[in-house]
C-alpha atoms as a PDB file:
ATOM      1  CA  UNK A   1      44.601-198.672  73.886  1.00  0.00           C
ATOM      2  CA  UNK A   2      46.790-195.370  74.339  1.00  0.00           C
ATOM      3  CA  UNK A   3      48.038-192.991  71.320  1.00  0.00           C
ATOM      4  CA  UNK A   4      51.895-194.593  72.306  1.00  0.00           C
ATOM      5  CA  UNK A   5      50.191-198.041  71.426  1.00  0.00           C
ATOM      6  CA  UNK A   6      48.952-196.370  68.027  1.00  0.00           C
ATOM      7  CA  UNK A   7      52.676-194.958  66.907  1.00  0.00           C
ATOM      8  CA  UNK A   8      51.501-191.134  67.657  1.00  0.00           C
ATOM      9  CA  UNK A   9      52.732-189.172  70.489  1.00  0.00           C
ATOM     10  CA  UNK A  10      51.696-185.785  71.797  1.00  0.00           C
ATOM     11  CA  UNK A  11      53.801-182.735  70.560  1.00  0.00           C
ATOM     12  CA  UNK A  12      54.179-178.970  72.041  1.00  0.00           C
ATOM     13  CA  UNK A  13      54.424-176.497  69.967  1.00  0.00           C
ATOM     14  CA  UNK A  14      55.857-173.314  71.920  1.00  0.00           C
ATOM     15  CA  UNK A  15      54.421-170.131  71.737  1.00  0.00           C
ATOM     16  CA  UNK A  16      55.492-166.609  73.042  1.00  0.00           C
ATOM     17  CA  UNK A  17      52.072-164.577  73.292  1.00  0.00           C
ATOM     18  CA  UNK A  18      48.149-164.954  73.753  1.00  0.00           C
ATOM     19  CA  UNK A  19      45.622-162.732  72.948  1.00  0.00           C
ATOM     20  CA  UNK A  20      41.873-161.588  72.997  1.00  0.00           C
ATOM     21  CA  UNK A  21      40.341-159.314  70.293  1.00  0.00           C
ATOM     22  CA  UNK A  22      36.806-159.069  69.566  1.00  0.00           C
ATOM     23  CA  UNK A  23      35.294-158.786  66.782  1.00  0.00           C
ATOM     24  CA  UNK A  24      31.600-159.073  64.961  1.00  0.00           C
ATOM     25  CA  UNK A  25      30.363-160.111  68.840  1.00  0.00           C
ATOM     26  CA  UNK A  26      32.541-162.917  69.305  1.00  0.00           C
ATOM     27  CA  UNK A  27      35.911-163.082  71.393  1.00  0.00           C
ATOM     28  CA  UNK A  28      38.662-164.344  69.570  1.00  0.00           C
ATOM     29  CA  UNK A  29      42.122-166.140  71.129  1.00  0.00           C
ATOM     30  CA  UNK A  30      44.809-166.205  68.720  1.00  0.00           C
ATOM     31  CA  UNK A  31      48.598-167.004  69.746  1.00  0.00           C
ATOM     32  CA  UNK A  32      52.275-166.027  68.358  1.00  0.00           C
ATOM     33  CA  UNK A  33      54.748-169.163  68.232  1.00  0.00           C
ATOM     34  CA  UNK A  34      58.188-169.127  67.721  1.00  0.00           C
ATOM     35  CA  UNK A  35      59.084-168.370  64.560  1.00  0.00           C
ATOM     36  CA  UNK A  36      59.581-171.351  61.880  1.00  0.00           C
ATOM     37  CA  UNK A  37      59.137-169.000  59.093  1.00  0.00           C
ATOM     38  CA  UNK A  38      60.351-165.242  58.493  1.00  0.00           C
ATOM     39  CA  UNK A  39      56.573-164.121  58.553  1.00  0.00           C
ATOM     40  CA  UNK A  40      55.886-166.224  61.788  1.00  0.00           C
ATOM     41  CA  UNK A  41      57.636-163.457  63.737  1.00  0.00           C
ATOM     42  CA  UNK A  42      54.754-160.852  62.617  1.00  0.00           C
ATOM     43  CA  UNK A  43      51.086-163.529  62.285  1.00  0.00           C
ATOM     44  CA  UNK A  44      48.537-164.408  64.828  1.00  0.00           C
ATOM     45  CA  UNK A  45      47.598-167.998  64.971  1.00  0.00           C
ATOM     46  CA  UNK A  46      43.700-168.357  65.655  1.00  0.00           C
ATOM     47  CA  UNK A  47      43.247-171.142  68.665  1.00  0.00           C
ATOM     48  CA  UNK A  48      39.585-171.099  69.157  1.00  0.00           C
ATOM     49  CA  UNK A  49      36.311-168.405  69.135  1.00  0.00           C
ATOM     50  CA  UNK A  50      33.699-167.853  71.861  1.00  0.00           C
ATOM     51  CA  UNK A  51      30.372-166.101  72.158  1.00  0.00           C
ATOM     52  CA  UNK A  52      31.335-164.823  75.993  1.00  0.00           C
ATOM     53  CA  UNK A  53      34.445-163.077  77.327  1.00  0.00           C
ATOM     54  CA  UNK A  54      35.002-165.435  80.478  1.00  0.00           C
ATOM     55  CA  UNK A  55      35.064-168.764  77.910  1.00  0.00           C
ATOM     56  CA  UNK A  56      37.647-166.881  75.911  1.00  0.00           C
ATOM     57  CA  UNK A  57      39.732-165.566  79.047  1.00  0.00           C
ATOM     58  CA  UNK A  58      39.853-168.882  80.210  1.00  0.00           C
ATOM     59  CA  UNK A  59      40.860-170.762  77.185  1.00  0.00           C
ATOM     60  CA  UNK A  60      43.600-168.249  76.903  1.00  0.00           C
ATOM     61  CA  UNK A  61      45.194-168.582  80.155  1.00  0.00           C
ATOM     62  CA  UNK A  62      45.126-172.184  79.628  1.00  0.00           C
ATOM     63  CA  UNK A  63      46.907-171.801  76.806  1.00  0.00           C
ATOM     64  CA  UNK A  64      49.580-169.430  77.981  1.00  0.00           C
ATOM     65  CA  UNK A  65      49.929-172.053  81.628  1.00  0.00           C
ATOM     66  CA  UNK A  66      50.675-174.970  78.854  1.00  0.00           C
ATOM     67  CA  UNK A  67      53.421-173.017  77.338  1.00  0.00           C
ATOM     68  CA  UNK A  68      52.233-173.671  73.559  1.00  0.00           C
ATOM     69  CA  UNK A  69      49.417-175.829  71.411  1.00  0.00           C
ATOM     70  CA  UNK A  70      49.431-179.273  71.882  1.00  0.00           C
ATOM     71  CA  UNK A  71      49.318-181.422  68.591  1.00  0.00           C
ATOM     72  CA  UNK A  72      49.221-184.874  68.211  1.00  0.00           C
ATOM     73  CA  UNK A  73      51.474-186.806  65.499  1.00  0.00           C
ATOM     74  CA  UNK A  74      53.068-190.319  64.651  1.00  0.00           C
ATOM     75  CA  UNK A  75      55.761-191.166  66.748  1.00  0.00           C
ATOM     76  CA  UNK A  76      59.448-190.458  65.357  1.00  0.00           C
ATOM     77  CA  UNK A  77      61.582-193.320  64.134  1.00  0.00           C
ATOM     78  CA  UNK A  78      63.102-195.068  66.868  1.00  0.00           C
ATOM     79  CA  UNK A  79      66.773-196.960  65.928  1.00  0.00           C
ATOM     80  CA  UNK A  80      67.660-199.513  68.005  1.00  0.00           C
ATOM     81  CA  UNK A  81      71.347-200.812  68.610  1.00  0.00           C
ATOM     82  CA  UNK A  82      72.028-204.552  68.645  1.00  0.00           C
ATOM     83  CA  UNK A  83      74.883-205.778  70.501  1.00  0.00           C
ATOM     84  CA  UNK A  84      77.011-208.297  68.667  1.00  0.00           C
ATOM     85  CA  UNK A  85      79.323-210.322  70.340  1.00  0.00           C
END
């Protein structure tokens, strides 16, 4: 059974920076998307947290090579045209 077979599908969400900061000895990567919102041009999105540097490093080039956050969410409605004769 696949997600498609479920009525979800797997979105991108874009996103236009990645980052590392560190703080209280962990390594946070937090992301900037394209703004939806006024504020969403200024906020940091938190993506994940790691103990070492090279876990975090990696997760964010990941992240920046994917282009954005993946998310997954029910399929949108699909309209289907019937030919009449």
């Amino acid at each position: 059974m696949t997600l498609s077979d479920q009525g979800l599908e797997i979105v991108l969400n874009p996103i236009v920076q990645v980052r590392l900061s560190h703080y209280n000895n962990m390594w946070y990567v937090e992301y900037k998307r394209k703004p939806k919102y006024y504020f969403d041009q200024w906020w940091w999105f938190d993506d994940s947290t790691h103990a070492e540097y090279t876990d975090a490093y990696v997760r964010a080039q990941t992240l920046a090579a994917q282009g954005g956050t993946k998310e997954i969410k029910p399929k949108q409605i699909q309209l289907f045209n019937v030919a009449s004769e």
